[in-house]
C-alpha atoms as a PDB file:
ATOM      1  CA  UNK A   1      10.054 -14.874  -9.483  1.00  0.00           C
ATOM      2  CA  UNK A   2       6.173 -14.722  -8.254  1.00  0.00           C
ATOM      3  CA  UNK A   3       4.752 -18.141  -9.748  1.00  0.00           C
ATOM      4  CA  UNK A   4       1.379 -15.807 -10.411  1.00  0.00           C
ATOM      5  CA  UNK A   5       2.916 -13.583 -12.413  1.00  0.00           C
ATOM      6  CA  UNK A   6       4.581 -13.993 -16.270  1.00  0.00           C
ATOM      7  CA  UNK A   7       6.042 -11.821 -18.425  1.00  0.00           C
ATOM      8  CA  UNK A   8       3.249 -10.101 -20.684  1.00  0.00           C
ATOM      9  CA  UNK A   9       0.290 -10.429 -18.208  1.00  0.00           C
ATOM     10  CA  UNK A  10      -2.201  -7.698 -17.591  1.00  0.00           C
ATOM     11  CA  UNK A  11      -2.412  -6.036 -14.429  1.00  0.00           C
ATOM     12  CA  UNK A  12      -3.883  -3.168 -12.691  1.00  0.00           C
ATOM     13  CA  UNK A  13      -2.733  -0.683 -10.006  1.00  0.00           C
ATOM     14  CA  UNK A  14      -4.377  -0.856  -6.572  1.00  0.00           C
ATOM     15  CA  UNK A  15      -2.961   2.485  -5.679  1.00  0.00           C
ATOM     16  CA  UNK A  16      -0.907   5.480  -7.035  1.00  0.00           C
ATOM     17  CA  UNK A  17       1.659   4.548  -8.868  1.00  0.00           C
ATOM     18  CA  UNK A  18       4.307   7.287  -8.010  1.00  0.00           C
ATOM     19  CA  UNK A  19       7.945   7.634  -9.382  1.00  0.00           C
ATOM     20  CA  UNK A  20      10.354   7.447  -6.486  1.00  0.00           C
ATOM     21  CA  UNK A  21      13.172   9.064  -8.242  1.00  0.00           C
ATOM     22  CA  UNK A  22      13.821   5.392  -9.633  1.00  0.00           C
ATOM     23  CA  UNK A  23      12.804   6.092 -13.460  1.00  0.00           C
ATOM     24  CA  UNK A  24      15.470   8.383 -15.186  1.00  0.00           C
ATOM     25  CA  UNK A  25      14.255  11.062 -16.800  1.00  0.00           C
ATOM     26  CA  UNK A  26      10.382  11.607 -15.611  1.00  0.00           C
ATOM     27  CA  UNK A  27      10.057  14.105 -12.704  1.00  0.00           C
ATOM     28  CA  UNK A  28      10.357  12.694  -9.195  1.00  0.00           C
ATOM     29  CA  UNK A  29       6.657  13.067  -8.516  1.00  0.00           C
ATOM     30  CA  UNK A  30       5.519  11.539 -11.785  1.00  0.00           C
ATOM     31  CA  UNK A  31       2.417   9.723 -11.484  1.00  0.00           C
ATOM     32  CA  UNK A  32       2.153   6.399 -13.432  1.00  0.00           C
ATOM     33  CA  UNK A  33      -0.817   4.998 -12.815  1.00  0.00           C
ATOM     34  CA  UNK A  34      -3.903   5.166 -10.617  1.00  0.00           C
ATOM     35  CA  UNK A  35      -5.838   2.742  -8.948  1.00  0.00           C
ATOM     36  CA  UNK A  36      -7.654   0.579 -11.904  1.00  0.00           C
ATOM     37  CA  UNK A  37      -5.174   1.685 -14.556  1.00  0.00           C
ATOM     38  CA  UNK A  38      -4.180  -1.435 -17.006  1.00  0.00           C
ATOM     39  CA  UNK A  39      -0.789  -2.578 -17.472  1.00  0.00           C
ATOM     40  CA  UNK A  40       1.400  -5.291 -18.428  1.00  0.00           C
ATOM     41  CA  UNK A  41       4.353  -6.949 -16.805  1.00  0.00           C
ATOM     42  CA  UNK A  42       7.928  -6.493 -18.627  1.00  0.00           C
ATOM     43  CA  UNK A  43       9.545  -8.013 -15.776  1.00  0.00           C
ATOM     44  CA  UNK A  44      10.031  -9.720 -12.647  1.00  0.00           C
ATOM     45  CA  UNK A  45      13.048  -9.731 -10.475  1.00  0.00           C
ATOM     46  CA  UNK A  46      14.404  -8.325  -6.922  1.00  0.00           C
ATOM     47  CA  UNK A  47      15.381  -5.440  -5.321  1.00  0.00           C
ATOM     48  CA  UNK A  48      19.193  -5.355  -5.237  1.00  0.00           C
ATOM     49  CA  UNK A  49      19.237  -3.661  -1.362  1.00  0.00           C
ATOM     50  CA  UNK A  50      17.044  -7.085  -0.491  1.00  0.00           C
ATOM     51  CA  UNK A  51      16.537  -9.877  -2.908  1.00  0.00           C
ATOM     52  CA  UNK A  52      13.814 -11.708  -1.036  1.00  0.00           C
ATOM     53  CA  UNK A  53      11.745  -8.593  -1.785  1.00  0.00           C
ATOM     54  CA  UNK A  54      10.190  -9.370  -5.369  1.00  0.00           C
ATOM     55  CA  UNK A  55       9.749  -6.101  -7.954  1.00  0.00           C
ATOM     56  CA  UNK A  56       7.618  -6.519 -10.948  1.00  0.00           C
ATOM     57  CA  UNK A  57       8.527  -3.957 -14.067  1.00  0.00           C
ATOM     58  CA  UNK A  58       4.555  -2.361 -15.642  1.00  0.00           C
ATOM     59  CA  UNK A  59       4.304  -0.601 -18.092  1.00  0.00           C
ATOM     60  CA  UNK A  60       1.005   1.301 -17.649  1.00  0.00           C
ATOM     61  CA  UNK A  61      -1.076   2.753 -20.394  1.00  0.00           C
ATOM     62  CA  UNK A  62      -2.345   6.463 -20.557  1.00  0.00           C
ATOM     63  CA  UNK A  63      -5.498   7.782 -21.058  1.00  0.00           C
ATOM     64  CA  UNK A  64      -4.942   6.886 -25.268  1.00  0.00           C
ATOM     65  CA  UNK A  65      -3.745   3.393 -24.822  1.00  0.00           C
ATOM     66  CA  UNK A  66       0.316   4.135 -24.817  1.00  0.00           C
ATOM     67  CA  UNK A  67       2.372   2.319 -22.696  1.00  0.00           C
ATOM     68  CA  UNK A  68       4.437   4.759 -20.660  1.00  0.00           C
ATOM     69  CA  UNK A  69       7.788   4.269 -19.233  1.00  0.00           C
ATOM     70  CA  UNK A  70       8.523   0.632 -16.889  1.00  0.00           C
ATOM     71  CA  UNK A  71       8.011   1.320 -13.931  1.00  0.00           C
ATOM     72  CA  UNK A  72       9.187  -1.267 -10.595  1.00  0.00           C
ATOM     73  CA  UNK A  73       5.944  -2.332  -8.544  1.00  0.00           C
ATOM     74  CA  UNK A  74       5.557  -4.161  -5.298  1.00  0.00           C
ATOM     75  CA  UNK A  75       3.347  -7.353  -5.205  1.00  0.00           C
ATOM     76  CA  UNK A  76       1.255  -5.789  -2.946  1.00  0.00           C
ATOM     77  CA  UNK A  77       0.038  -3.003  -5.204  1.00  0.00           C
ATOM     78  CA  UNK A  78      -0.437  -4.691  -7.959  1.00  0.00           C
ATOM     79  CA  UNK A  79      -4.046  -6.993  -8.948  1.00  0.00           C
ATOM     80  CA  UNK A  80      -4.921  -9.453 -11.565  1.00  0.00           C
ATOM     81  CA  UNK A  81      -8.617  -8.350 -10.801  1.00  0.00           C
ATOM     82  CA  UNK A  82      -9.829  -5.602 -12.603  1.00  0.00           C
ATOM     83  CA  UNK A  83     -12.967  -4.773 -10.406  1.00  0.00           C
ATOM     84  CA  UNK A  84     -11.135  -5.098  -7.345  1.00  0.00           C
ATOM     85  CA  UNK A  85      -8.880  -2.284  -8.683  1.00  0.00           C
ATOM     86  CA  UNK A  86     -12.097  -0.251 -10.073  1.00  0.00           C
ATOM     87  CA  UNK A  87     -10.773  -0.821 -13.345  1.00  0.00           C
ATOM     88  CA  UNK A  88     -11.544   2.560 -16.007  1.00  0.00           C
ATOM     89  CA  UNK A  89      -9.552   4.875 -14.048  1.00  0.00           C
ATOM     90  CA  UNK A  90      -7.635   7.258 -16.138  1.00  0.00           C
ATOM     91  CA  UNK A  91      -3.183   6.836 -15.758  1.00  0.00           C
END
């Protein structure tokens, strides 16, 4: 588990956010999230093809404040900042 990262925290996307076929029932190019969109952390574990590669489960919020679907991040494009992600950008 990251030790920066807790269950409930905010984050923001640094880039797309694009399903990868690994969320049931959303198309496979669903886009979750854009660089600055706000989420929160549901999750933290591993991949199950390499545990030493962390995945953190977001939830991302639309464009009226709903949480959509959780969706597995990497580290990497994920932020705590919300200027360094441009925060305000529409899911």
């Amino acid at each position: 588990m990251p030790n920066y990262l807790n269950i409930g925290d905010v984050v923001f996307a640094q880039e797309v956010i694009q399903n990868d076929g690994g969320v049931p029932d959303q198309p496979e190019d669903a886009v979750f999230a854009r660089p600055g969109s706000r989420g929160v952390v549901v999750q933290i574990g591993a991949a199950a093809a390499d545990l030493r590669q962390e995945i953190i489960l977001v939830r991302f919020e639309d464009e009226a404040g709903v949480l959509g679907p959780p969706v597995g991040c990497l580290p990497e494009e994920l932020t705590q900042e919300e200027v360094a992600a441009g925060a305000g950008a529409p899911a």
